[in-house]
C-alpha atoms as a PDB file:
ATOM      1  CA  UNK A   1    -104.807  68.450  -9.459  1.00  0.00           C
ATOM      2  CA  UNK A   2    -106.460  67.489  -6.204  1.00  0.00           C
ATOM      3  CA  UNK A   3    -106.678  63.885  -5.292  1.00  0.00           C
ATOM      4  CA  UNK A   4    -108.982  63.850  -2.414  1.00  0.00           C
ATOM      5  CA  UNK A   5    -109.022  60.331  -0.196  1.00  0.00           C
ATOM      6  CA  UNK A   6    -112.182  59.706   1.330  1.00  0.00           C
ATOM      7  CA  UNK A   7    -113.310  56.577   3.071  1.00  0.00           C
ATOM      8  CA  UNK A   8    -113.971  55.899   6.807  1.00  0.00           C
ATOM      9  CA  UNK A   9    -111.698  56.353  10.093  1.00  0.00           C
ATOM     10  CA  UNK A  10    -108.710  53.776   9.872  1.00  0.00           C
ATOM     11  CA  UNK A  11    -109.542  52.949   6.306  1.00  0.00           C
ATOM     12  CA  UNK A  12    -106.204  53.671   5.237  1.00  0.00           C
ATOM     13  CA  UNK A  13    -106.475  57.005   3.841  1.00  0.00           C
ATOM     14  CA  UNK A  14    -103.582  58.942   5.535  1.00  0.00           C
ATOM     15  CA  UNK A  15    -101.525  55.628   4.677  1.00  0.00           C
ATOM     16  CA  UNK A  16    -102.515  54.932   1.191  1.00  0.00           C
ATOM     17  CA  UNK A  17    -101.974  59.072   0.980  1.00  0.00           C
ATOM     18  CA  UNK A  18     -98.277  59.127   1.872  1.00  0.00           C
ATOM     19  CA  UNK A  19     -97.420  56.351  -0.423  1.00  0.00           C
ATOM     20  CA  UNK A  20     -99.299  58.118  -3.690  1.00  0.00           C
ATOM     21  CA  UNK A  21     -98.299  61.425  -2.792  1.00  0.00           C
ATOM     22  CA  UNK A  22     -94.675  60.441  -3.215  1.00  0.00           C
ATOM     23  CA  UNK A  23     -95.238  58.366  -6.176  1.00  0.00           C
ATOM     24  CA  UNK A  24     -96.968  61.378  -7.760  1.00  0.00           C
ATOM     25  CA  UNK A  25     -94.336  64.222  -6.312  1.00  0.00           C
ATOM     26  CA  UNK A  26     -97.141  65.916  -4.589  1.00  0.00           C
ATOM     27  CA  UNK A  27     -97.895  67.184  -1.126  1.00  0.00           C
ATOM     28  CA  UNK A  28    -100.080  65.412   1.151  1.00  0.00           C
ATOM     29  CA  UNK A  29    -102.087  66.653   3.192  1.00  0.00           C
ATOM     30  CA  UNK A  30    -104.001  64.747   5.932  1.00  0.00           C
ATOM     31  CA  UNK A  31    -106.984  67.580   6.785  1.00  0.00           C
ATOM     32  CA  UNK A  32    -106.923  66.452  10.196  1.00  0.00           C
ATOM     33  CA  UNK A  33    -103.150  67.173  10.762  1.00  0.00           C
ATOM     34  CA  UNK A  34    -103.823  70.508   8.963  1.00  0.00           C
ATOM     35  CA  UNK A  35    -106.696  71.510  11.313  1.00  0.00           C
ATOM     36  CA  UNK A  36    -104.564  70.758  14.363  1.00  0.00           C
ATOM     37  CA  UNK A  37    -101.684  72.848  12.905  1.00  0.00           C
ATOM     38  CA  UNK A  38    -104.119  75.549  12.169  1.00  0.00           C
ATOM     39  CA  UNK A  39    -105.866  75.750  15.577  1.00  0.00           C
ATOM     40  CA  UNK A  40    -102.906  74.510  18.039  1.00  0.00           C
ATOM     41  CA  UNK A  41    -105.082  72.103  19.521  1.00  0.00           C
ATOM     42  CA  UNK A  42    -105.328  68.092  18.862  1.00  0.00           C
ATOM     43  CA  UNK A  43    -109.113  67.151  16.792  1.00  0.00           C
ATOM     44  CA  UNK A  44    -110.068  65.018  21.027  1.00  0.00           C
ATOM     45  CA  UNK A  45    -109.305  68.869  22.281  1.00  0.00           C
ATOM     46  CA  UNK A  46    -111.320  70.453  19.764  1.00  0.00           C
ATOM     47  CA  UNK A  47    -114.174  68.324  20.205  1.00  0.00           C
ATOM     48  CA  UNK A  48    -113.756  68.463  24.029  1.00  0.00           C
ATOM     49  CA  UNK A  49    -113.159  72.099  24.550  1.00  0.00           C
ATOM     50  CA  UNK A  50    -115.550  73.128  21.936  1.00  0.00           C
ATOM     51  CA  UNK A  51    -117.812  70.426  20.791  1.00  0.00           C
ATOM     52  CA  UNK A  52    -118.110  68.276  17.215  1.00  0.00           C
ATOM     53  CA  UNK A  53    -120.261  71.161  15.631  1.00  0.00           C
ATOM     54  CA  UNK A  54    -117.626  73.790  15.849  1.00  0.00           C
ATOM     55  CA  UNK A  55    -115.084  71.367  14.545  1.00  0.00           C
ATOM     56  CA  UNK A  56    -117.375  70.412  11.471  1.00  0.00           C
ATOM     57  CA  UNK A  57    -117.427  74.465  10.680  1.00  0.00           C
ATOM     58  CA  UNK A  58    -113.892  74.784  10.906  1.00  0.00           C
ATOM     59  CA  UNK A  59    -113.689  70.832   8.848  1.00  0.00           C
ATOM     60  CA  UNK A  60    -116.067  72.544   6.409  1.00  0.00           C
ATOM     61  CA  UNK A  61    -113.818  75.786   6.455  1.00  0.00           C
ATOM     62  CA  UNK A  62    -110.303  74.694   5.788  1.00  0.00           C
ATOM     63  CA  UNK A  63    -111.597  71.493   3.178  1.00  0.00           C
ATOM     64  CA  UNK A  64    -112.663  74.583   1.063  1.00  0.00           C
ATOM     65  CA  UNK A  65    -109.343  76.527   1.843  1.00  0.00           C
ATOM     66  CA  UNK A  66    -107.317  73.692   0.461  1.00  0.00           C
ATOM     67  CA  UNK A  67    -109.107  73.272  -2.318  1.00  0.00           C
ATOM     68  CA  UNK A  68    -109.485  76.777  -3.620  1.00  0.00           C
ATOM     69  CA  UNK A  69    -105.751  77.639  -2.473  1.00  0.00           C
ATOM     70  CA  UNK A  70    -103.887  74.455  -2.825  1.00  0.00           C
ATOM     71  CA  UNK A  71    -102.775  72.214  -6.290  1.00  0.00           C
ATOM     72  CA  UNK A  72    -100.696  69.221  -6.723  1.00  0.00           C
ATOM     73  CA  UNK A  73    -101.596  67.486  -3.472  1.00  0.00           C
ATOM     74  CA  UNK A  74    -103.796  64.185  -2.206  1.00  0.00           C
ATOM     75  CA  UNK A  75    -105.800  65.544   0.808  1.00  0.00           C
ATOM     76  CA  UNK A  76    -107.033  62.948   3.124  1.00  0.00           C
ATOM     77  CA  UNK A  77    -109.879  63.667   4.882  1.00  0.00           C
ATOM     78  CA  UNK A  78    -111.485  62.730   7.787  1.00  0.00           C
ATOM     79  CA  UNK A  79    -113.771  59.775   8.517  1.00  0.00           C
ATOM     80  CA  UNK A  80    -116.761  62.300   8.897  1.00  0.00           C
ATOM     81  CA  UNK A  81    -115.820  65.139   6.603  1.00  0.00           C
ATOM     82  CA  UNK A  82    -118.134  63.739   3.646  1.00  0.00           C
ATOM     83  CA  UNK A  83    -121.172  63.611   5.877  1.00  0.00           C
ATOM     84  CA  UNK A  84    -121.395  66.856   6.675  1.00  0.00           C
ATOM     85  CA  UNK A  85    -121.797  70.856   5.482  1.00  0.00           C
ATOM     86  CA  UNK A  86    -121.846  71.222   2.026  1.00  0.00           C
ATOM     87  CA  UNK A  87    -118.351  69.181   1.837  1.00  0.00           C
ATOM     88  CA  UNK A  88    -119.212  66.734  -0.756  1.00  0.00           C
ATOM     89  CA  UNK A  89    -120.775  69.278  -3.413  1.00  0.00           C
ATOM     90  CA  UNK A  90    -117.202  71.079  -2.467  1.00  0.00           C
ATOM     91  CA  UNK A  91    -115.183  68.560  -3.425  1.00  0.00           C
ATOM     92  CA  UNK A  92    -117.773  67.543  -6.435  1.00  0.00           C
ATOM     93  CA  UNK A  93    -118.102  70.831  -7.923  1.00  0.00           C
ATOM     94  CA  UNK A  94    -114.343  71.645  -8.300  1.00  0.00           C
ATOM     95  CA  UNK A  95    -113.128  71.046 -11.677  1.00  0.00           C
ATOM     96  CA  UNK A  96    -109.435  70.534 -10.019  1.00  0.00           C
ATOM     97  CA  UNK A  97    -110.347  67.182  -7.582  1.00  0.00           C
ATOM     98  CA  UNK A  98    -110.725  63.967  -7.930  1.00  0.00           C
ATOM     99  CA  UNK A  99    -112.431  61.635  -5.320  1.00  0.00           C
ATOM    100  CA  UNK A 100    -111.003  58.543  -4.331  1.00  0.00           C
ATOM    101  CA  UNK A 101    -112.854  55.792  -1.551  1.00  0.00           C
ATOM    102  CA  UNK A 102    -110.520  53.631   0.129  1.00  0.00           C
ATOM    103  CA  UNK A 103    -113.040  50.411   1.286  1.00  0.00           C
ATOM    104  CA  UNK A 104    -112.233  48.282   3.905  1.00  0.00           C
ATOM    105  CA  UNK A 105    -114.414  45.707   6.001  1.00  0.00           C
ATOM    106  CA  UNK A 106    -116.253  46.616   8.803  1.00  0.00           C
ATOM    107  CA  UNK A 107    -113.981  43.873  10.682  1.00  0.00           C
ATOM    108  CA  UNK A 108    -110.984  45.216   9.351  1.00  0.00           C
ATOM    109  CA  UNK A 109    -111.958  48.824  10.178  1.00  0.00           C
ATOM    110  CA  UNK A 110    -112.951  47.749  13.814  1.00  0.00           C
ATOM    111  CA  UNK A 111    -109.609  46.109  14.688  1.00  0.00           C
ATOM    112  CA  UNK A 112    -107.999  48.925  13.764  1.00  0.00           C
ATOM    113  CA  UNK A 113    -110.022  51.614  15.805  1.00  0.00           C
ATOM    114  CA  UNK A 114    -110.124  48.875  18.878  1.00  0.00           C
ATOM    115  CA  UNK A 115    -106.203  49.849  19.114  1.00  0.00           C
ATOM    116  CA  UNK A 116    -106.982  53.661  18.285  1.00  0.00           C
ATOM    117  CA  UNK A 117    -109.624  54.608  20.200  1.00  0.00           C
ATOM    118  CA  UNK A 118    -108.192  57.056  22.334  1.00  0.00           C
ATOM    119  CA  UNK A 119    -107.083  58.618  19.709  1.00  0.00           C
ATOM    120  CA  UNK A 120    -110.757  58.930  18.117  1.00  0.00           C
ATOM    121  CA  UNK A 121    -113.028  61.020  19.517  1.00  0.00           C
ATOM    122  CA  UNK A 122    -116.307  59.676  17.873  1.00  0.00           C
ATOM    123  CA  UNK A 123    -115.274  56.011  19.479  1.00  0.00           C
ATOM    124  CA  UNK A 124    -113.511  56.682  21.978  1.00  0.00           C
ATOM    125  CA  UNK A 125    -116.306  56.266  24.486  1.00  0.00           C
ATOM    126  CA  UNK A 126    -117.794  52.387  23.449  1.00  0.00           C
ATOM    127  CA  UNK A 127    -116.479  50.128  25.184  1.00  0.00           C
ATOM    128  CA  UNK A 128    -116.835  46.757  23.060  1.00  0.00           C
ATOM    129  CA  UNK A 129    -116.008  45.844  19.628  1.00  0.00           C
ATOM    130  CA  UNK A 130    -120.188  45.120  19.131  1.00  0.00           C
ATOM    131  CA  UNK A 131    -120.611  49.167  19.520  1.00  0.00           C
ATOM    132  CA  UNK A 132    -117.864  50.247  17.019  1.00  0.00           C
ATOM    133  CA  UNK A 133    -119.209  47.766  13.824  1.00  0.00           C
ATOM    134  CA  UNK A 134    -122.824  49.188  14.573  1.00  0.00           C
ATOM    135  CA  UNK A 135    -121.671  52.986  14.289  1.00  0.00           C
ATOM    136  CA  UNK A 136    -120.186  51.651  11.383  1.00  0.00           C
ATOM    137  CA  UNK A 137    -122.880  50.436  10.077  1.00  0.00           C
ATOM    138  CA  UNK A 138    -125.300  53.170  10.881  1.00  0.00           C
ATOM    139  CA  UNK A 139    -123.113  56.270  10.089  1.00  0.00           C
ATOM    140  CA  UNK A 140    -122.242  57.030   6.213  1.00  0.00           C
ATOM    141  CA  UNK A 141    -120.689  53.941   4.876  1.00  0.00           C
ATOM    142  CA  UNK A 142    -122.909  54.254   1.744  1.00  0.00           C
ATOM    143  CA  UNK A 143    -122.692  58.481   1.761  1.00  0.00           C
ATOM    144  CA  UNK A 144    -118.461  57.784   0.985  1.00  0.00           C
ATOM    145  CA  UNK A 145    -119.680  55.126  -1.830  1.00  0.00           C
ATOM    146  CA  UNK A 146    -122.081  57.064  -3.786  1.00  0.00           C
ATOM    147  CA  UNK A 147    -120.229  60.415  -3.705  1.00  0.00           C
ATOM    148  CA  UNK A 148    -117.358  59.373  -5.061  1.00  0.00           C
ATOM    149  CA  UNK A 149    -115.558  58.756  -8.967  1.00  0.00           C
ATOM    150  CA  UNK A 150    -113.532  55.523  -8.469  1.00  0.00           C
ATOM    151  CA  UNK A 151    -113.946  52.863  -5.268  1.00  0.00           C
ATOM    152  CA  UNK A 152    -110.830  50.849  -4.558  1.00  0.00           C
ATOM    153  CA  UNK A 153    -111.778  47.410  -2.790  1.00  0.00           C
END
């Protein structure tokens, strides 16, 4: 089985992934790490170097490499992997996944990427905690919530 962890940037995924993946003897997987390995270059290079699209094709790309190649592990994915390609029907239509969305606040979300940023490409350019809680708000909050089998608050 597949668990997949879905939910937005700093909601806990890779976290809340380490800690199940060793209760449950599997392998986890953080997709982000596994792109970086993959393509020798950090996700801020990627998207600087060669732009967001061409890191959604190769998000898109290795989501459906681990799940057609890979058992026993929880795969966290990105903040933005759900809201784009056909990466939800992948993850949907796979008899071998389950879908997990790790909710946190808006507030508790935006602390956390206020101390990240740099590390975050998709933030890393507002400049005020104002800017980060309305991306939040306007990007796929509800996309992660509808898409998915079991919510944890």
């Amino acid at each position: 089985m597949i668990i997949v962890l879905i939910g937005y940037m700093a909601s806990g995924k890779s976290t809340i992934g380490r800690i199940l993946s060793s209760k449950l003897n599997y392998r986890f997987i953080d997709l982000d790490d596994f792109i970086e390995s993959k393509e020798n270059l950090s996700i801020s290079d990627i998207f600087k170097i060669k732009g967001e699209i061409h890191f959604r094709k190769l998000e898109s790309d290795y989501l459906n490499q681990l799940i057609t190649e890979y058992d026993d592990i929880v795969l966290s994915l990105g903040g933005g992997t759900p809201c784009y390609g056909n990466n939800i029907p992948t993850i949907l239509s796979s008899k071998n996944t389950t879908s997990i969305y790790l909710k946190a606040s808006i507030p508790t979300i935006t602390n956390r990427l206020i101390t990240e940023k740099a590390k975050r490409p998709l933030v890393a350019h507002l400049n005020s905690e104002k800017d980060i809680q309305s991306l939040l708000v306007n990007i796929c909050l509800n996309v992660h919530r509808i898409t998915t089998k079991l919510i944890i608050p």
